[in-house]
N, C-alpha and C. Protein backbone atom coordinates (compact mmCIF):
# COMPACT_ATOMS: atom_id res chain seq x y z
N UNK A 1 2.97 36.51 -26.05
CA UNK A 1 2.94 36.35 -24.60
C UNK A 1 4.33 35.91 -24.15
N UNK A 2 4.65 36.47 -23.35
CA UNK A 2 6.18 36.22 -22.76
C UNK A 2 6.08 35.33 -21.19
N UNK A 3 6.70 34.43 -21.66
CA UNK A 3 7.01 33.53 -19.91
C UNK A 3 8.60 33.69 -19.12
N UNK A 4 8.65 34.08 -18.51
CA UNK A 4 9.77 34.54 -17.78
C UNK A 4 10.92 34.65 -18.72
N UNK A 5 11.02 35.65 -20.03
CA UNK A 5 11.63 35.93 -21.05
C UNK A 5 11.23 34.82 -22.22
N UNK A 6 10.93 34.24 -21.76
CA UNK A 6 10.48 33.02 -22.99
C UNK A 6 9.41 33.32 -24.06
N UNK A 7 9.25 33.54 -25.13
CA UNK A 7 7.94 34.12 -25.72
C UNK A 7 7.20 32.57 -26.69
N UNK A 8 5.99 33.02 -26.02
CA UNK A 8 4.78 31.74 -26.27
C UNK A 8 3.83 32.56 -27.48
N UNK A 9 4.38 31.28 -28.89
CA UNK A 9 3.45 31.93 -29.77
C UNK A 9 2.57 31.00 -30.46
N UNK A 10 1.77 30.89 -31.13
CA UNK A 10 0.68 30.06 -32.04
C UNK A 10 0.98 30.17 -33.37
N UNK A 11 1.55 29.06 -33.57
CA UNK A 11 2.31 28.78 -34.64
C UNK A 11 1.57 28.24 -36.26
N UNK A 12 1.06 28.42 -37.02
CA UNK A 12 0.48 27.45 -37.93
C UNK A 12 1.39 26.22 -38.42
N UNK A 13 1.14 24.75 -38.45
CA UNK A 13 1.69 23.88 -38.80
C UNK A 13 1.87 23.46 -40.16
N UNK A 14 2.91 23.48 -40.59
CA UNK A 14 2.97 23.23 -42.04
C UNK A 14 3.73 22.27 -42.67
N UNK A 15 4.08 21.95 -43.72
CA UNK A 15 4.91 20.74 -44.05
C UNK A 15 6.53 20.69 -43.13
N UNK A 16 7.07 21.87 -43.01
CA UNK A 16 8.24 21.37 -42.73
C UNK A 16 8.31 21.19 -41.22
N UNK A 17 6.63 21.57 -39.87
CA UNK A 17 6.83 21.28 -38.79
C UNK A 17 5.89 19.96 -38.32
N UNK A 18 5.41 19.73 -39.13
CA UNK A 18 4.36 18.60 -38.59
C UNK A 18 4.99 18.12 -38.32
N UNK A 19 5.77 17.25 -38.70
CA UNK A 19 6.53 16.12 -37.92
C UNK A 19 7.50 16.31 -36.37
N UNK A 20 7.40 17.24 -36.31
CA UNK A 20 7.71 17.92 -35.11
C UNK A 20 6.84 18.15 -34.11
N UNK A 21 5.20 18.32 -34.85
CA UNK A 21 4.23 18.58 -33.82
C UNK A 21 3.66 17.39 -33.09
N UNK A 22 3.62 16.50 -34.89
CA UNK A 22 3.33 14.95 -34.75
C UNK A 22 3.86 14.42 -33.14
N UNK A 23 5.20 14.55 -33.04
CA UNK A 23 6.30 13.71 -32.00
C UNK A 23 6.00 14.12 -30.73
N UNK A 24 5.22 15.64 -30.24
CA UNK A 24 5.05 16.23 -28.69
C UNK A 24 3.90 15.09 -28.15
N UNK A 25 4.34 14.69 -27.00
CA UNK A 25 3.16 14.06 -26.34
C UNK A 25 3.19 14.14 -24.98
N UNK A 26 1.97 13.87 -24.29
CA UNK A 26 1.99 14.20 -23.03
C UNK A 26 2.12 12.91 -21.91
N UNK A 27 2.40 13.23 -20.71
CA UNK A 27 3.08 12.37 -19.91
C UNK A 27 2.23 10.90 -20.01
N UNK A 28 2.51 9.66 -19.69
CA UNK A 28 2.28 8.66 -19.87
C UNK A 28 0.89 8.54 -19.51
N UNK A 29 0.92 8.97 -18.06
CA UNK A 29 -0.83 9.14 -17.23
C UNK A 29 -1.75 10.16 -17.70
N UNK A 30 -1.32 10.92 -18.65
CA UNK A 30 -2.48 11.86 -19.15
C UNK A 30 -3.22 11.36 -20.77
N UNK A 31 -2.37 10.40 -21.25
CA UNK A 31 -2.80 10.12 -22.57
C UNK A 31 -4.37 9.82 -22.86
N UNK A 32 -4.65 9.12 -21.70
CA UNK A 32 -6.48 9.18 -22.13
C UNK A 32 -7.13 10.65 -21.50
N UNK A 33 -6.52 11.57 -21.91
CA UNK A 33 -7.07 12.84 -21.65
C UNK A 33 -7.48 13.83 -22.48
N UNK A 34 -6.45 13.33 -23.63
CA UNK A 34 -6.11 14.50 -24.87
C UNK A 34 -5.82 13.38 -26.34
N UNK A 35 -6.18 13.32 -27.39
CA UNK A 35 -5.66 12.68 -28.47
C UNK A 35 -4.43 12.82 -29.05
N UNK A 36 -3.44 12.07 -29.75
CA UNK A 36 -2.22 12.77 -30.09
C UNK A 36 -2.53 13.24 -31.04
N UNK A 37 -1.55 14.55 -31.49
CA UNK A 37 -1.89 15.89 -32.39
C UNK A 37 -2.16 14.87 -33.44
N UNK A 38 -1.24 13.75 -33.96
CA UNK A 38 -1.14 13.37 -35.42
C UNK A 38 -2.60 12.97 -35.80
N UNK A 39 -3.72 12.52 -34.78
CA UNK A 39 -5.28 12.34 -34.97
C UNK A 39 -5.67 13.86 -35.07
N UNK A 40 -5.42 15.03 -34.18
CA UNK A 40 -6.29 15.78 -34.14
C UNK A 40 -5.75 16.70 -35.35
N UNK A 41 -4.77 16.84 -36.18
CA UNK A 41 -4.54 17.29 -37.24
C UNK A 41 -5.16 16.67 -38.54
N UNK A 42 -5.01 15.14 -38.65
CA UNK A 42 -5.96 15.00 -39.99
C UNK A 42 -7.58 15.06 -39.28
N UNK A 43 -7.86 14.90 -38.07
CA UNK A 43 -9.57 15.25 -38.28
C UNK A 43 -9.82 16.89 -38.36
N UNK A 44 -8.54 17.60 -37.95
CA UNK A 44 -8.68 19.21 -38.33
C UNK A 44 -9.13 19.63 -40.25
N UNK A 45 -8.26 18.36 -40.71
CA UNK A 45 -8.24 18.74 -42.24
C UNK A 45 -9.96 18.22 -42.78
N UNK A 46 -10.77 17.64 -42.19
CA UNK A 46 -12.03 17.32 -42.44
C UNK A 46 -12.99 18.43 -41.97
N UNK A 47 -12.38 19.06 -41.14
CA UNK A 47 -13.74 20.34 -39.99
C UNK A 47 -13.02 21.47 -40.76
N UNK A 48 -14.22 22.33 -41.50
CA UNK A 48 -13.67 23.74 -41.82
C UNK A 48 -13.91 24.27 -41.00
N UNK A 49 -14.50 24.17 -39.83
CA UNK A 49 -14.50 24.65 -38.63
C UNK A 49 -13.13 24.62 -37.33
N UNK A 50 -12.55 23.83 -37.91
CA UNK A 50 -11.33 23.82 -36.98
C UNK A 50 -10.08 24.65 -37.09
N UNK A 51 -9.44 25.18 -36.56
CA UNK A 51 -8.66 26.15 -36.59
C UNK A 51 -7.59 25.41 -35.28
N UNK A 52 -6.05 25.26 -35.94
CA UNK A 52 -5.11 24.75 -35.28
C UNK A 52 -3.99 25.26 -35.42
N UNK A 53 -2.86 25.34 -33.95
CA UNK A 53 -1.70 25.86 -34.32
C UNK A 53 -0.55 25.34 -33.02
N UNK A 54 0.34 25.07 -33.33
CA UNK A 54 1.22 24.80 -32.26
C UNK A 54 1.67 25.65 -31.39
N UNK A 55 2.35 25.20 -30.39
CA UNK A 55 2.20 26.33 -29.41
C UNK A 55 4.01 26.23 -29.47
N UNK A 56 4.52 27.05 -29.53
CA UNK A 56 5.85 27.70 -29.43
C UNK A 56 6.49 28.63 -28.22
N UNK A 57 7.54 28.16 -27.83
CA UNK A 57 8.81 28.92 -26.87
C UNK A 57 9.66 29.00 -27.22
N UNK A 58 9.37 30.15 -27.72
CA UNK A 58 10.93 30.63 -28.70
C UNK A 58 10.96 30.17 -29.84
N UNK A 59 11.80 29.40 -30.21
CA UNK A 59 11.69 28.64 -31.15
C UNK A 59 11.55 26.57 -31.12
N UNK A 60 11.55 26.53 -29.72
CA UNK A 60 10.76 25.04 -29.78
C UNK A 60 9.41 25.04 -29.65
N UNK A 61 8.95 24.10 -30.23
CA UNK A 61 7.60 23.36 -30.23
C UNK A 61 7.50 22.48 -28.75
N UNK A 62 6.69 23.39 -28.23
CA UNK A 62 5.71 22.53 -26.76
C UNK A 62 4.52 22.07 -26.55
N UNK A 63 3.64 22.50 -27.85
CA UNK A 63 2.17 21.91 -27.86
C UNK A 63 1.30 22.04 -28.80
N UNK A 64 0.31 21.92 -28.50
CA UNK A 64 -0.54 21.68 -29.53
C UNK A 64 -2.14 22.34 -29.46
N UNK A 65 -2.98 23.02 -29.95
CA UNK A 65 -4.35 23.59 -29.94
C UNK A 65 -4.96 23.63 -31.08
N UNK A 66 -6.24 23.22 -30.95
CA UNK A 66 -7.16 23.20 -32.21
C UNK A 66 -8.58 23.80 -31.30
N UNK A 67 -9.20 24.56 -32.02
CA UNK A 67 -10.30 25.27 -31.87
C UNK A 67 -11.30 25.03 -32.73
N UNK A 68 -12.74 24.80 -32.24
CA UNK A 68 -13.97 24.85 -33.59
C UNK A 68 -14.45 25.94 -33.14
N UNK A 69 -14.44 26.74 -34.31
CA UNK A 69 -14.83 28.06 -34.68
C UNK A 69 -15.94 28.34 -35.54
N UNK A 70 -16.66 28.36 -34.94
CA UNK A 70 -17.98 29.45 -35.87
C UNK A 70 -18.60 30.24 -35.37
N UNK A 71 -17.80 31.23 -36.44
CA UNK A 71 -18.82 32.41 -36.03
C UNK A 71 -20.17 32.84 -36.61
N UNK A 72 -20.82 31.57 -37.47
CA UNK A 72 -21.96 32.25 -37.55
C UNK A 72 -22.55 30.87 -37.44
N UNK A 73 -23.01 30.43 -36.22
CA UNK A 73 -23.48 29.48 -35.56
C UNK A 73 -24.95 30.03 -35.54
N UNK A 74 -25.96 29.70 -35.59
CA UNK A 74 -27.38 30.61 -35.62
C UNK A 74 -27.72 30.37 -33.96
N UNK A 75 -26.85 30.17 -33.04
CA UNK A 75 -27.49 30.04 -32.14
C UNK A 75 -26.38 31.11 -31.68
N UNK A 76 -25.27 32.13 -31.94
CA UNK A 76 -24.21 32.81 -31.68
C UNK A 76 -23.19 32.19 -32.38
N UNK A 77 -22.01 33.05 -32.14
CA UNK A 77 -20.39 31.76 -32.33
C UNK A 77 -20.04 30.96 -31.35
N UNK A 78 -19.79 30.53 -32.21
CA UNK A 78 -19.59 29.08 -31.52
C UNK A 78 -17.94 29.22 -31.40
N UNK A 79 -17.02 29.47 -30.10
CA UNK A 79 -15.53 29.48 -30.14
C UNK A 79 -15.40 28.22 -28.72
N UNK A 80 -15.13 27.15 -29.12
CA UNK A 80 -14.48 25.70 -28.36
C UNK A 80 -13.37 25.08 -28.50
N UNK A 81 -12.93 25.00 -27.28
CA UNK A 81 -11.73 24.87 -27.04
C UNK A 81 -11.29 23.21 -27.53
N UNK A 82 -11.57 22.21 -28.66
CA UNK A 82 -11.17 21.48 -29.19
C UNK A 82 -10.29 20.03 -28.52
N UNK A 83 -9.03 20.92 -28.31
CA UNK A 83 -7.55 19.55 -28.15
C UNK A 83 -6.65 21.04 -27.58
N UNK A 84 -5.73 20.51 -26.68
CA UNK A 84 -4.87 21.25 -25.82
C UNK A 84 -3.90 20.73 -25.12
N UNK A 85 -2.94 20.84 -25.68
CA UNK A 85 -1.44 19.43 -24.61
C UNK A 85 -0.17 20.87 -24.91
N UNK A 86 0.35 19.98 -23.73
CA UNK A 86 1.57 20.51 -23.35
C UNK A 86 2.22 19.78 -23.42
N UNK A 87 3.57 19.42 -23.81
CA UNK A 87 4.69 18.50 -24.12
C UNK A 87 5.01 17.83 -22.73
N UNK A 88 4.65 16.43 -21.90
CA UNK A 88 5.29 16.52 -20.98
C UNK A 88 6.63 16.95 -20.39
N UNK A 89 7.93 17.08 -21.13
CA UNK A 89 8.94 17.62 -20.92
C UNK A 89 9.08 19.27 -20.73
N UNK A 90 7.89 19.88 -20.88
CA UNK A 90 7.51 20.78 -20.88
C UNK A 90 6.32 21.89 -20.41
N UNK A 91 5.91 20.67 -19.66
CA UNK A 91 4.93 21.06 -18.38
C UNK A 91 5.39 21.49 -17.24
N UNK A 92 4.67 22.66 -16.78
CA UNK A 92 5.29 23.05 -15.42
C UNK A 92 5.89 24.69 -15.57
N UNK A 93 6.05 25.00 -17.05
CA UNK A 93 7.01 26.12 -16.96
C UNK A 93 6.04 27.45 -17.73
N UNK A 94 5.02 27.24 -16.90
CA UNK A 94 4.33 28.11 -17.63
C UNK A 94 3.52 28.49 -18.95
N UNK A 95 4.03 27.41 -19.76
CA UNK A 95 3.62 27.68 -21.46
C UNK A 95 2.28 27.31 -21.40
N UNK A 96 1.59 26.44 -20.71
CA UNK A 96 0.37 26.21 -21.06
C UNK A 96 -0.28 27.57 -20.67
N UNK A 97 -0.16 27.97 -19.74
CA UNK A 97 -0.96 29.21 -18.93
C UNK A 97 -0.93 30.28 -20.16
N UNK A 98 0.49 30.37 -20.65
CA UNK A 98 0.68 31.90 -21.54
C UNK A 98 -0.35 31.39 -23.00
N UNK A 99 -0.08 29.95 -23.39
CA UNK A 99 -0.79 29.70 -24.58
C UNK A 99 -2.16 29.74 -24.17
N UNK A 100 -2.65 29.80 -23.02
CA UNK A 100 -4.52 29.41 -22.87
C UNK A 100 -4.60 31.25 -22.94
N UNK A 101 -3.87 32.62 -22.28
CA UNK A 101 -3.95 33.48 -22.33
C UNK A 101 -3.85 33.85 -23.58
N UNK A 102 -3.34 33.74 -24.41
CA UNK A 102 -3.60 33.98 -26.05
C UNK A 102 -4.83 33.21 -26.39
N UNK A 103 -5.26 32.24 -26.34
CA UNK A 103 -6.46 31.89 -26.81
C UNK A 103 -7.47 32.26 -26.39
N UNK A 104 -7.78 32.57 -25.07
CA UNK A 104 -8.66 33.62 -24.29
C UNK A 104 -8.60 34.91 -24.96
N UNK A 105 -7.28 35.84 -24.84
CA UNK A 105 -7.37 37.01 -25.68
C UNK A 105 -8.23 36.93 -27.27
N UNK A 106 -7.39 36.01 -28.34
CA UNK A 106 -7.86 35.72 -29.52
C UNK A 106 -9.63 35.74 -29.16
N UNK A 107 -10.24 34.66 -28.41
CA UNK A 107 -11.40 34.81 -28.18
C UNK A 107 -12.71 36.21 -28.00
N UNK A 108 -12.29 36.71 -26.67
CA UNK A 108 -12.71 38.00 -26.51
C UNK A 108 -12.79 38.65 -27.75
N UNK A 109 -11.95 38.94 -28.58
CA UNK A 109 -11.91 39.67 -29.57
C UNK A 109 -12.47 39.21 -30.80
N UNK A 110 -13.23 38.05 -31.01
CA UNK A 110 -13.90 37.51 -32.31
C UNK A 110 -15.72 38.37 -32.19
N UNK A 111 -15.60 38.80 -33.01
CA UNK A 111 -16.95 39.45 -33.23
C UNK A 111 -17.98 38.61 -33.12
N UNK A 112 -18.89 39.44 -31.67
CA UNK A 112 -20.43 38.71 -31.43
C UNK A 112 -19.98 36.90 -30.19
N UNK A 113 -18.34 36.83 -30.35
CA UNK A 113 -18.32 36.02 -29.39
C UNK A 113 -18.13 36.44 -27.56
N UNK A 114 -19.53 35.13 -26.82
CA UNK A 114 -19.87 35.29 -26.08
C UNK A 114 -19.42 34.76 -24.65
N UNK A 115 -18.77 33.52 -25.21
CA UNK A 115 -18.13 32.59 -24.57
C UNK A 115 -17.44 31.51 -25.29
N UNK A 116 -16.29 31.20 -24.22
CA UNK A 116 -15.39 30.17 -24.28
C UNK A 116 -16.06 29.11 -23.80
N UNK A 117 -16.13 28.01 -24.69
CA UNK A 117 -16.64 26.23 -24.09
C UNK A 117 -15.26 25.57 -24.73
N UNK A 118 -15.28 24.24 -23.18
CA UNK A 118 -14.41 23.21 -23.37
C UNK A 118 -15.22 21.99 -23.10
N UNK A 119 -14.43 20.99 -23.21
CA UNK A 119 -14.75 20.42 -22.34
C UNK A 119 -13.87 18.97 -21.93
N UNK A 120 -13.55 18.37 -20.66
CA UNK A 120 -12.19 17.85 -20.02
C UNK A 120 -12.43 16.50 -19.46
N UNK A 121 -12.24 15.33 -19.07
CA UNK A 121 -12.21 14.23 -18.83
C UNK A 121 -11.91 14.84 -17.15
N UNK A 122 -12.85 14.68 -16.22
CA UNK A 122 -12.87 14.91 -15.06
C UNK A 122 -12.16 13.80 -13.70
N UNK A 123 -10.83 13.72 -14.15
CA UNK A 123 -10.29 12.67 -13.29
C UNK A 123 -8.69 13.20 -12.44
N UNK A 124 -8.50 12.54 -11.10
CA UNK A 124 -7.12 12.88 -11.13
C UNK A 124 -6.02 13.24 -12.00
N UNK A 125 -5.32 14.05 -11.99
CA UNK A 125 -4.56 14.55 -12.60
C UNK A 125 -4.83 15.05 -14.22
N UNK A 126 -6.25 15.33 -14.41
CA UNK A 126 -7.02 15.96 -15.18
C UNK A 126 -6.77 17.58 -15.55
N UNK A 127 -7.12 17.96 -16.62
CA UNK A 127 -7.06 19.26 -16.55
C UNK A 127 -8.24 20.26 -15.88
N UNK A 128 -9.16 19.73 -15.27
CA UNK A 128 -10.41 20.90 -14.73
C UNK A 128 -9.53 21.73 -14.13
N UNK A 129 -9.03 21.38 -12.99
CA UNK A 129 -8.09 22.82 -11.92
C UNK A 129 -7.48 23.94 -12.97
N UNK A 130 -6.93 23.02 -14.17
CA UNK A 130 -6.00 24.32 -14.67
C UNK A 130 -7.03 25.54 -15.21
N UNK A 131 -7.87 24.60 -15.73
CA UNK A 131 -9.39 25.64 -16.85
C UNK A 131 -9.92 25.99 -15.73
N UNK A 132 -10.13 26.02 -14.23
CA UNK A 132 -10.62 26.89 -13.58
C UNK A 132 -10.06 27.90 -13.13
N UNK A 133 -8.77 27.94 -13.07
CA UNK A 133 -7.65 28.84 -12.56
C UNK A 133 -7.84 30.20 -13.37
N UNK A 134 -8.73 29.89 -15.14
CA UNK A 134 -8.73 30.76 -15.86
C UNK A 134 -10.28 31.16 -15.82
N UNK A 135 -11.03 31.00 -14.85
CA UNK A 135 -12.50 31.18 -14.62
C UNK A 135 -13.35 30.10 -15.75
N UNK A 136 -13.10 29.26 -16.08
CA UNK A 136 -13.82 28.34 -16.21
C UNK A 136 -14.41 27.81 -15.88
N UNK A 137 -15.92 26.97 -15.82
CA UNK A 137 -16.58 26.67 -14.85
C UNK A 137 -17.82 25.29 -15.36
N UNK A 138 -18.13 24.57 -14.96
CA UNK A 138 -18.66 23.62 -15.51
C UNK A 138 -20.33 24.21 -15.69
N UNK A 139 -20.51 23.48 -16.31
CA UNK A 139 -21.99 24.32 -16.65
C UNK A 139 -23.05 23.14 -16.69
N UNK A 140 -22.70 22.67 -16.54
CA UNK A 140 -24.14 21.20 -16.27
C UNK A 140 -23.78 19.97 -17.25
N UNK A 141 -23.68 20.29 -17.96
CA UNK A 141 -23.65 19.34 -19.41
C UNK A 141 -22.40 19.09 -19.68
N UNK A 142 -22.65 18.05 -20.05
CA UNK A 142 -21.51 16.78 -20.60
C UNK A 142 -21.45 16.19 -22.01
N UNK A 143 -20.28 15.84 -22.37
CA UNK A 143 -20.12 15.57 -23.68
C UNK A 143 -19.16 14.07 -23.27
N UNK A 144 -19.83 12.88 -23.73
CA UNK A 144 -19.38 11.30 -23.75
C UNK A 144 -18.97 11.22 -22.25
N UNK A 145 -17.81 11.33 -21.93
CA UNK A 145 -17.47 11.25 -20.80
C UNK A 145 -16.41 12.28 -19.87
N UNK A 146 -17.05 13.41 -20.73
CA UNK A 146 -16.44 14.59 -20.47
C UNK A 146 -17.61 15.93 -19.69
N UNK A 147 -16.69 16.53 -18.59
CA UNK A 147 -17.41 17.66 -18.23
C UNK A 147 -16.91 18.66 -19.24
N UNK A 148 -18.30 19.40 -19.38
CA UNK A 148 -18.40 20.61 -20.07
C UNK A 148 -17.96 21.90 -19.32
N UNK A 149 -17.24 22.68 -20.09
CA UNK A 149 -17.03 23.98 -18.95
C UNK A 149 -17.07 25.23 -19.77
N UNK A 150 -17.31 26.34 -19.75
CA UNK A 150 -17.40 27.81 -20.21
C UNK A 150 -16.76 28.91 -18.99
N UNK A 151 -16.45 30.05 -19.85
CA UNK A 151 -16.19 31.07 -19.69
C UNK A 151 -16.89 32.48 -19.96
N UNK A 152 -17.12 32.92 -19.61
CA UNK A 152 -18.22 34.30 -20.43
C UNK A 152 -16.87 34.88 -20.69
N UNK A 153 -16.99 35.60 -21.99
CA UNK A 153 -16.37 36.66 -22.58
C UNK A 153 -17.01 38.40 -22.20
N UNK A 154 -18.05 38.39 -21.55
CA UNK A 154 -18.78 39.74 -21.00
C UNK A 154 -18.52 39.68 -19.94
């Protein structure tokens, strides 16, 4: 995905970038919104269900995504949108939008999947607006103190 020449890619994290992914964090007022990667990477290494990758411009590191993935959930697949930050120094310029458009694409295209679920801490300066911008939509249900939201993939 390209942002005004900039290309946004999903990176797998490995020994020589973690510590790089470790360090992205988001602006001071969003921290009770999102966990920092360095939690959501070792609880990634416990879920074989989790699937994670940094989000890249060019060649810097701007963020972070982890997904629980199953596709053979007996109730359908199961594709949820996990953990999602943008570097505050790096908000604003588009990368989140191009990285949620790759994960949307990636989605659509997983066999037998039906929909995209998230779900977001519903407060000022929250992320709901952005996940609706991409037809997201709350769907009744809540998780701790989070609204739930989906997407149909049909």
């Amino acid at each position: 995905m390209t942002t005004t020449n900039t290309l946004i890619t999903l990176r797998e994290v490995n020994a020589d970038t973690v510590r790089d992914i470790c360090r992205l964090s988001v602006a001071e007022s969003q921290k009770g919104f999102v966990a920092p990667n360095a939690a959501s990477i070792a609880e990634a290494y416990f879920c074989d269900k989790a699937w994670f990758r940094a989000i890249y411009a060019d060649e810097l590191p701007v963020g972070f995504v982890m997904l629980y993935d199953d596709p053979q959930d007996p109730e359908g697949p199961v594709y949820y949108l996990w953990r999602f930050m943008i570097a505050a120094e790096h908000q604003g310029k588009g990368y989140g939008r191009s990285a949620m458009e790759l994960l949307i694409e990636r989605g659509r295209n997983r066999p037998g999947a039906v929909k995209f679920e998230l779900s977001c801490v519903p407060a000022e300066g929250g992320a709901e607006p952005f996940y609706e911008k991409f037809g997201f939509k709350r769907n009744g249900k809540w998780e701790d103190d989070e609204v739930c939201m989906e997407m149909a993939f049909q």
